[in-house]
Protein backbone atom coordinates (compact mmCIF):
# COMPACT_ATOMS: atom_id res chain seq x y z
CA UNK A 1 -50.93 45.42 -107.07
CA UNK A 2 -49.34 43.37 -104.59
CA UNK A 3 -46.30 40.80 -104.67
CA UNK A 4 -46.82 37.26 -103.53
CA UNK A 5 -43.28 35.01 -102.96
CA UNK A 6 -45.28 31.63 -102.30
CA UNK A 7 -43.03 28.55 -101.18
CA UNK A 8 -43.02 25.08 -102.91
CA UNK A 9 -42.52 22.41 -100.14
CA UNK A 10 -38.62 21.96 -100.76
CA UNK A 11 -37.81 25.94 -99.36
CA UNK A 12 -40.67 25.58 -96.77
CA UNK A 13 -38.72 22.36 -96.01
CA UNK A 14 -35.71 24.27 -95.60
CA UNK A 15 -36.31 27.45 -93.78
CA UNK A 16 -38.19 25.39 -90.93
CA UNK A 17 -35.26 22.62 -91.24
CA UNK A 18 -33.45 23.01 -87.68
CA UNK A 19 -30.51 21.75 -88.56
CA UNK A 20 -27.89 24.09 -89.50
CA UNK A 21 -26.55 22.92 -93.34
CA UNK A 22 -25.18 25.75 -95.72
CA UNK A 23 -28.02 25.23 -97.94
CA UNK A 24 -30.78 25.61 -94.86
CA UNK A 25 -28.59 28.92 -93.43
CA UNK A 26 -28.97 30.41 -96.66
CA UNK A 27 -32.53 29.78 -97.45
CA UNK A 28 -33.32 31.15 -94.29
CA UNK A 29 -31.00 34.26 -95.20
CA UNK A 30 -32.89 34.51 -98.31
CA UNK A 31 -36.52 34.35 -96.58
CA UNK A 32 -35.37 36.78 -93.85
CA UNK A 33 -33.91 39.42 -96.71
CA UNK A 34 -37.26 38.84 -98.64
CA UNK A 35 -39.51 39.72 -94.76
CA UNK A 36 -36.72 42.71 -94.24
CA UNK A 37 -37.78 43.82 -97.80
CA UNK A 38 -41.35 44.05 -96.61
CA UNK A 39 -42.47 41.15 -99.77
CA UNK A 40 -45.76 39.19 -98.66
CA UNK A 41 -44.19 35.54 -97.96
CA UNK A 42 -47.21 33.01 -98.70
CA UNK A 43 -47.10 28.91 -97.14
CA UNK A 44 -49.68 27.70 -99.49
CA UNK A 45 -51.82 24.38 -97.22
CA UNK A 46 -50.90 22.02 -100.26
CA UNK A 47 -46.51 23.12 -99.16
CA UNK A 48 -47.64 22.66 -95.44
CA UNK A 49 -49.00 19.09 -96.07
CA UNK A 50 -46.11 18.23 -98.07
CA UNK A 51 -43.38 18.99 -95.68
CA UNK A 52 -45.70 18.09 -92.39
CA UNK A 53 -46.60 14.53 -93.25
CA UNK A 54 -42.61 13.75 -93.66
CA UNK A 55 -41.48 15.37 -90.77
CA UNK A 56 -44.63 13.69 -88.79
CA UNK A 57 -43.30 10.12 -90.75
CA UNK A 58 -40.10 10.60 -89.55
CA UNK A 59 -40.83 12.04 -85.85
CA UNK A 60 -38.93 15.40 -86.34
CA UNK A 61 -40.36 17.45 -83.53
CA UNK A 62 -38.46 20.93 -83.99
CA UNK A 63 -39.17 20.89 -87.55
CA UNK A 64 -42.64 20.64 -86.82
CA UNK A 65 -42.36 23.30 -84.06
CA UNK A 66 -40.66 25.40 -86.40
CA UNK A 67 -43.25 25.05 -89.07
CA UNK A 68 -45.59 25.55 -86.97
CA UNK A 69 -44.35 29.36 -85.89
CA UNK A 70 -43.28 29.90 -89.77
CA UNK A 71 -46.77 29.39 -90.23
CA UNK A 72 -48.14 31.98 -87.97
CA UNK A 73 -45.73 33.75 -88.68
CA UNK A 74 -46.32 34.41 -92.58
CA UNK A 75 -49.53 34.46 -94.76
CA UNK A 76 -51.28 30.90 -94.83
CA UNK A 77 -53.25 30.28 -97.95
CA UNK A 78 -55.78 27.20 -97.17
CA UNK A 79 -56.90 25.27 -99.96
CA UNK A 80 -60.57 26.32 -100.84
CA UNK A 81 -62.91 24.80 -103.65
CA UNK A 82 -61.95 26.73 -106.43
CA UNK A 83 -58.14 25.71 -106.07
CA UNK A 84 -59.17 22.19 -106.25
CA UNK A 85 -61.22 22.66 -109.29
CA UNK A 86 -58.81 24.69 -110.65
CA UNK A 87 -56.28 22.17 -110.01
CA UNK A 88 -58.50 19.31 -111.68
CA UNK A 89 -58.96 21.42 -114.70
CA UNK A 90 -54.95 21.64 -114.96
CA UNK A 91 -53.94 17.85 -113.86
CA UNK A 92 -56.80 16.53 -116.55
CA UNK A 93 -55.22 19.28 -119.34
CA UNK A 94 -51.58 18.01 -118.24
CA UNK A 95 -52.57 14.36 -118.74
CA UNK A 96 -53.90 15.02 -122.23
CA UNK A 97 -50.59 17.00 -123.29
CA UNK A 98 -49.02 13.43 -122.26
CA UNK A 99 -47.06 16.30 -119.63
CA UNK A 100 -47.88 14.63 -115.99
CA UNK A 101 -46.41 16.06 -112.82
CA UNK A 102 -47.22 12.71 -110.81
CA UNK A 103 -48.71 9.08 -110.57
CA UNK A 104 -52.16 9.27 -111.95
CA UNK A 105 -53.52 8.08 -108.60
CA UNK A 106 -51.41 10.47 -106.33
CA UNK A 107 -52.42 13.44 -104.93
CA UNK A 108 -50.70 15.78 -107.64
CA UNK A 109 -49.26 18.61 -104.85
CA UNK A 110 -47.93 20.52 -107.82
CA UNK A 111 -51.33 21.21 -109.40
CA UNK A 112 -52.78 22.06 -106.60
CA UNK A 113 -49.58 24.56 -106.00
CA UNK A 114 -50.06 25.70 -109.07
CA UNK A 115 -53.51 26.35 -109.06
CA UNK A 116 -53.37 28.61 -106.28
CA UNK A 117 -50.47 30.67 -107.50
CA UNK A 118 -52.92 31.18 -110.27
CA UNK A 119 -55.75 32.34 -108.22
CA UNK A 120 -53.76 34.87 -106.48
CA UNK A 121 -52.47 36.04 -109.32
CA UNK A 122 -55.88 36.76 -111.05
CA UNK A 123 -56.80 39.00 -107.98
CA UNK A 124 -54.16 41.47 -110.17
CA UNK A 125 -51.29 40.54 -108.31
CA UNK A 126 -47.81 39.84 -109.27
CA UNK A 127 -46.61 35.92 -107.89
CA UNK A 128 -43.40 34.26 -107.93
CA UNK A 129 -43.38 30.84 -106.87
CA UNK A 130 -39.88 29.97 -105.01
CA UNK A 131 -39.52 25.95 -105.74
CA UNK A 132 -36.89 23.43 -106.78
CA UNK A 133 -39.17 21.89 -108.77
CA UNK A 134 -39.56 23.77 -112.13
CA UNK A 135 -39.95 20.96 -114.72
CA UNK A 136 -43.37 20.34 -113.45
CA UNK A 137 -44.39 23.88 -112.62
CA UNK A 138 -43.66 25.69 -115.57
CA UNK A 139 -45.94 23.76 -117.51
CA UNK A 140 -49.04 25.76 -116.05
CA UNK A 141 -47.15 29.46 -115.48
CA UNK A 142 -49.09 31.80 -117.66
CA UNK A 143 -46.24 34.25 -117.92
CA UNK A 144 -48.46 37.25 -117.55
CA UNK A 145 -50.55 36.09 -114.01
CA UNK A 146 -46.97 34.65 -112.30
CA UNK A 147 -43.55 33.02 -112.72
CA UNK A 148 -41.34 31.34 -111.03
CA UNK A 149 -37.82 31.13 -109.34
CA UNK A 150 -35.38 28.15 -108.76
């Protein structure tokens, strides 16, 4: 069994941030303790799109360059088909519960997050997704397949 840390598009966001803030210098402490550790670090496409289309928005050229080398630097998880009908299957039993993590005609990033944490987590692997945003994803963690941390 292997360990998966995957990143939610707010860390991503802040370990390729170049600008020097506490918070940025110590998520990028935290990701380099984590690679020093030898723990798989995972950039799911879904955190990728997230964080690229703002920087891209907003014309941030090192924080593109520097996602760009995080990218090749760590494990890159592409979204495939059964993520997206995975995620489907979780935004449609969300709605129902009356428990939606977005608009109902956005792109719903964190059940598409969510449904690959899931997938690599049924290949008998322990996952931990790293996000700020835990109202919305604990509502699919299956505490036995993964978890997450704020």
């Amino acid at each position: 069994m292997s360990r998966f840390i995957v990143l939610d598009s707010s860390p991503l966001g802040m370990v390729t941030n170049p600008k020097a803030t506490p918070l940025t210098l110590e998520c990028k402490q935290w990701l380099n303790s984590l690679l020093a550790k030898g723990e798989i670090v995972v950039i799911p496409e879904i955190a990728d799109y997230e964080v690229r289309r703002e920087l891209l928005r907003v014309g941030k050229v090192a924080g593109i360059r520097q996602l760009d080398q995080l990218k090749n630097a760590l494990m890159y998880v592409p979204i495939e088909t059964p993520a997206m009908l995975l995620a489907a299957q979780l935004w449609a039993e969300a709605r129902k519960r009356g428990q939606p993590t977005a608009d109902p005609k956005a792109l719903d990033g964190d059940v598409i997050l969510a449904a690959q944490a899931i997938l690599i987590a049924q290949e008998e692997n322990e996952v931990i997704v790293a996000t700020t945003n835990v109202k919305h994803l604990s509502q699919f963690v299956d505490a036995r397949q993964w978890r997450l941390i704020e």
